[in-house]
Protein backbone atom coordinates (compact mmCIF):
# COMPACT_ATOMS: atom_id res chain seq x y z
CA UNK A 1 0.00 0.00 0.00
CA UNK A 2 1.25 3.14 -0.77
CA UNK A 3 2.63 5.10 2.24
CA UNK A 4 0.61 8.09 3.95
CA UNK A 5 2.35 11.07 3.87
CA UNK A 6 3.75 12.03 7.02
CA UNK A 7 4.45 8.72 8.23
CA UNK A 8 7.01 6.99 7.23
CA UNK A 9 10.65 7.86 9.38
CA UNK A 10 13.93 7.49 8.01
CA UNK A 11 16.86 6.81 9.91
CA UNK A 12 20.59 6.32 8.72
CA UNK A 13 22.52 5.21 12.02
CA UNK A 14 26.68 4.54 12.01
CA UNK A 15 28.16 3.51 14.90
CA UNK A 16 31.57 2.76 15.63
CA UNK A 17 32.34 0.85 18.87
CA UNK A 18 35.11 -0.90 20.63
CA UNK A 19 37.99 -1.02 22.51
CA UNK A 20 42.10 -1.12 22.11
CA UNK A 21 43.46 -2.78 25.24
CA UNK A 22 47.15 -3.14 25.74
CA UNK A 23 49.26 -4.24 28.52
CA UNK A 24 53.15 -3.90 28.11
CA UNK A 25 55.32 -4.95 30.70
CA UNK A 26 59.39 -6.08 31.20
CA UNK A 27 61.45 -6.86 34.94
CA UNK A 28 64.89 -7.31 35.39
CA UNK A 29 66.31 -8.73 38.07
CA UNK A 30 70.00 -9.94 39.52
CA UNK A 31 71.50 -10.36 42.98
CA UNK A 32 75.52 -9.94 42.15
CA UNK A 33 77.41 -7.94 43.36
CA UNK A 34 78.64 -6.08 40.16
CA UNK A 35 74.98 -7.14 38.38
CA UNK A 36 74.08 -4.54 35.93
CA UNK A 37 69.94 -4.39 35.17
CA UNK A 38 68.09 -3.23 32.56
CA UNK A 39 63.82 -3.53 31.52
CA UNK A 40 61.71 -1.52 29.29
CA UNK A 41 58.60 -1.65 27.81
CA UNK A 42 57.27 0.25 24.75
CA UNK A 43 53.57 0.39 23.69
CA UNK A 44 52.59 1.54 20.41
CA UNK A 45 48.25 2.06 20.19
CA UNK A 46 47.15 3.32 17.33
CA UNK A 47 42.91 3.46 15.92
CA UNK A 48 42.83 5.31 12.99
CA UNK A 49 39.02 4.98 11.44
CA UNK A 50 35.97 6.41 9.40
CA UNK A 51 32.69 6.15 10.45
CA UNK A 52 30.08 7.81 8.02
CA UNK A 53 26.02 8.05 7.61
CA UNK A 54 25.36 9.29 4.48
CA UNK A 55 22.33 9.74 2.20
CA UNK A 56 23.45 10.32 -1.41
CA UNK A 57 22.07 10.61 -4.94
CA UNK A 58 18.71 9.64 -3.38
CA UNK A 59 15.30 10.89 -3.16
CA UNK A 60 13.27 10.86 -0.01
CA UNK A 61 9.70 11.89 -0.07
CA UNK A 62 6.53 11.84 1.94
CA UNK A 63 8.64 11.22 5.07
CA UNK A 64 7.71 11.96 8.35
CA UNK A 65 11.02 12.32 10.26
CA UNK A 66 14.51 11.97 8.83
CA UNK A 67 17.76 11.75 10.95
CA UNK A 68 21.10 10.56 9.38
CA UNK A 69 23.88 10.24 12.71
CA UNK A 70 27.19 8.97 12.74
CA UNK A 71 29.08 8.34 15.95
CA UNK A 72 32.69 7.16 17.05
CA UNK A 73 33.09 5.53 20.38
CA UNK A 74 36.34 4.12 20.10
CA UNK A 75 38.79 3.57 23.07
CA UNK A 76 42.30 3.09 24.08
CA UNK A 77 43.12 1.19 27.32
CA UNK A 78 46.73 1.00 27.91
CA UNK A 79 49.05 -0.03 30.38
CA UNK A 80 52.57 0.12 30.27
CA UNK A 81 55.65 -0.43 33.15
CA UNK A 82 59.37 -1.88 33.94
CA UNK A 83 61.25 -1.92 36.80
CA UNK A 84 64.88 -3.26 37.39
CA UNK A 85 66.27 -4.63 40.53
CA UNK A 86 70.28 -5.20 41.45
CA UNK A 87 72.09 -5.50 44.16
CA UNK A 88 75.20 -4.04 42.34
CA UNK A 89 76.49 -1.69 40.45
CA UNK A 90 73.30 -0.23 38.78
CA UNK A 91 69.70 -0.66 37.76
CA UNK A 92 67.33 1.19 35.14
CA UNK A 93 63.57 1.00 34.20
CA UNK A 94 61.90 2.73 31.45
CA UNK A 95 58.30 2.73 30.04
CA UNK A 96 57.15 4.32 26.86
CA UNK A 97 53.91 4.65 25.73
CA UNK A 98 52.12 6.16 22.78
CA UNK A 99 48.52 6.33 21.87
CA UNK A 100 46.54 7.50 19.10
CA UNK A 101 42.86 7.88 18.07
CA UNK A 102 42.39 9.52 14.43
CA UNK A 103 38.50 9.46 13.75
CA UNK A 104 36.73 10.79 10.78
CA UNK A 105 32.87 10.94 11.60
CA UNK A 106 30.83 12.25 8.68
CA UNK A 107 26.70 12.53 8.71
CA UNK A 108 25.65 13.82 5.43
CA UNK A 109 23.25 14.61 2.89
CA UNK A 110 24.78 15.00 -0.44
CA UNK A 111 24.49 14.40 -4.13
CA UNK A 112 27.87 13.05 -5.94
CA UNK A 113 25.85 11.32 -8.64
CA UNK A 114 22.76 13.04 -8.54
CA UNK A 115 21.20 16.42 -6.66
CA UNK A 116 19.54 14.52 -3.76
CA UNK A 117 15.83 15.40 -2.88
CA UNK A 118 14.11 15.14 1.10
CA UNK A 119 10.23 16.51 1.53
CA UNK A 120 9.33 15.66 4.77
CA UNK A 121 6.72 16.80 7.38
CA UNK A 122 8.65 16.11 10.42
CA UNK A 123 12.20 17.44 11.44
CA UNK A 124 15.77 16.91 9.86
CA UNK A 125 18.61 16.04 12.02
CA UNK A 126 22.37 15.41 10.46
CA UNK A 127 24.07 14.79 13.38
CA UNK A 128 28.25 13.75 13.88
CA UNK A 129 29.88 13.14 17.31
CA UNK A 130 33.22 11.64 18.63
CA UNK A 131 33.12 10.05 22.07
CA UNK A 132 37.07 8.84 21.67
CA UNK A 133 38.41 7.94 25.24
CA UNK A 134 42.21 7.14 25.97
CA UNK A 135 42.82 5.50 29.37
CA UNK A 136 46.46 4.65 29.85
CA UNK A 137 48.92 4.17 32.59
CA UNK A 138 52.70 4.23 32.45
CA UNK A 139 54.58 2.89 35.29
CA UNK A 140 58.55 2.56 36.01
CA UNK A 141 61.36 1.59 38.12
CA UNK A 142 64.56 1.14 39.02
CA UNK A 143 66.31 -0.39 42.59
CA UNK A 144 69.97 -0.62 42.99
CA UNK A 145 71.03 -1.87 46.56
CA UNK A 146 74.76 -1.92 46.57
CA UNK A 147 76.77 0.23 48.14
CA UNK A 148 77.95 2.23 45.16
CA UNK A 149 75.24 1.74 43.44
CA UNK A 150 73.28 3.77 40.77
CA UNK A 151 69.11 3.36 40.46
CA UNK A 152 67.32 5.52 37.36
CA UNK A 153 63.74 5.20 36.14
CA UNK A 154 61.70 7.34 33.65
CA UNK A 155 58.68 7.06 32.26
CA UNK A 156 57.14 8.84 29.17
CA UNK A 157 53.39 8.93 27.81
CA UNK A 158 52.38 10.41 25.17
CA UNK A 159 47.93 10.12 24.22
CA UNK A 160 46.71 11.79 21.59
CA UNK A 161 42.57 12.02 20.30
CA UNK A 162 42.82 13.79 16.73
CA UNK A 163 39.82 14.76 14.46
CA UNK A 164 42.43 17.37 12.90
CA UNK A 165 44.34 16.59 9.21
CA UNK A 166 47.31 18.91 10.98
CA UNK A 167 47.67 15.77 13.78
CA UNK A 168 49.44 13.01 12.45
CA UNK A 169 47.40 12.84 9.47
CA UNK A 170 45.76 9.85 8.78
CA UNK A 171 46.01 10.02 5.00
CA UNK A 172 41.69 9.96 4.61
CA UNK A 173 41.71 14.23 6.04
CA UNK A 174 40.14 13.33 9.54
CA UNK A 175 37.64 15.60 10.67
CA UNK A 176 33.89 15.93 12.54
CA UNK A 177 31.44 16.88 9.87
CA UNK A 178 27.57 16.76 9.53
CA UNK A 179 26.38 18.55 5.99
CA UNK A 180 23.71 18.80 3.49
CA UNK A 181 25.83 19.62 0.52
CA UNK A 182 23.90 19.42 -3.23
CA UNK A 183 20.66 18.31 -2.08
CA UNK A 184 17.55 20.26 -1.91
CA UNK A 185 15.76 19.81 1.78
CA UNK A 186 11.74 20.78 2.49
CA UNK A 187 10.97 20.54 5.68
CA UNK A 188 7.71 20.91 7.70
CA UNK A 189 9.59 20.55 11.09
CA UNK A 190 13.00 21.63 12.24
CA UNK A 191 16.80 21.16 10.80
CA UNK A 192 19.03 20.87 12.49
């Protein structure tokens, strides 16, 4: 039967969902007298992804609500750590840690092929949103117990949540956009 205007509700839903979760860890450990001790650990964490909603080179009509959202939830959990014991001469433990989310979102209307068309009654919502989280830890050190000994310990994290080409560019532009771009859009309700 052919729909009643008004009625009918379009939605175009992306989601993007999971999480990264890393555990690094290195020990060391040596009871001479002249015992020299080393550990590190180096994490590397790296989501680089596209998540679009798109309506394109289509024609939507009699519609009562249309909404077209893409969202990016993904997450980094990361924990990194060394430590180095002696009872000589020295001991060292480093951690490194890096971490990187690079998320293009896109919601769009748009019309590569074709000029897209929407009538509806209702609203219009184009809607694009990054909820990226990075959780990470970074834990180090080092225990000399000699008399002349040397102990050293360092730790370095570096976390990074980038929707900007200018950040470690992902190559695909990564950015937060919701458009109507070449389409025409009659609406009885609100856009938004």
């Amino acid at each position: 039967a052919p729909a009643q205007s008004g009625t009918d509700q379009v939605l175009i839903q992306a989601t993007r969902s999971g999480n990264v979760i890393s555990a690094s860890a290195a020990l060391a450990a040596d009871t001479t007298a002249t015992g020299k001790d080393f550990a590190g650990s180096v994490s590397i964490n790296r989501v680089i992804d596209t998540t679009e909603a798109l309506i394109d080179s289509a024609a939507i009509t009699q519609a009562g609500n249309v909404g077209v959202e893409a969202e990016d939830e993904a997450q980094i959990i990361a924990v990194g750590g060394a430590a180095s014991f002696t009872r000589g001469s020295l001991g060292v433990g480093a951690s490194i840690g890096f971490n990187q989310i690079a998320a293009d979102t896109e919601a769009a209307i748009t019309g590569s092929l074709a000029r897209s068309e929407l009538t509806l009654d209702g609203n219009l919502t184009v809607d694009a949103e990054n909820d990226n989280i990075i959780s990470a830890i970074g834990v180090s050190g080092g225990v000399a117990t000699g008399e002349d000994s040397n102990a050293a310990a360092f730790t370095i994290g570096i976390n990074i949540i980038s929707s900007s080409p200018s950040v470690f560019d992902s190559g695909n532009g990564a950015a937060i956009v919701a458009e109507i771009e070449n389409a025409d859009v009659t609406a009885g309700g609100n856009v938004s």
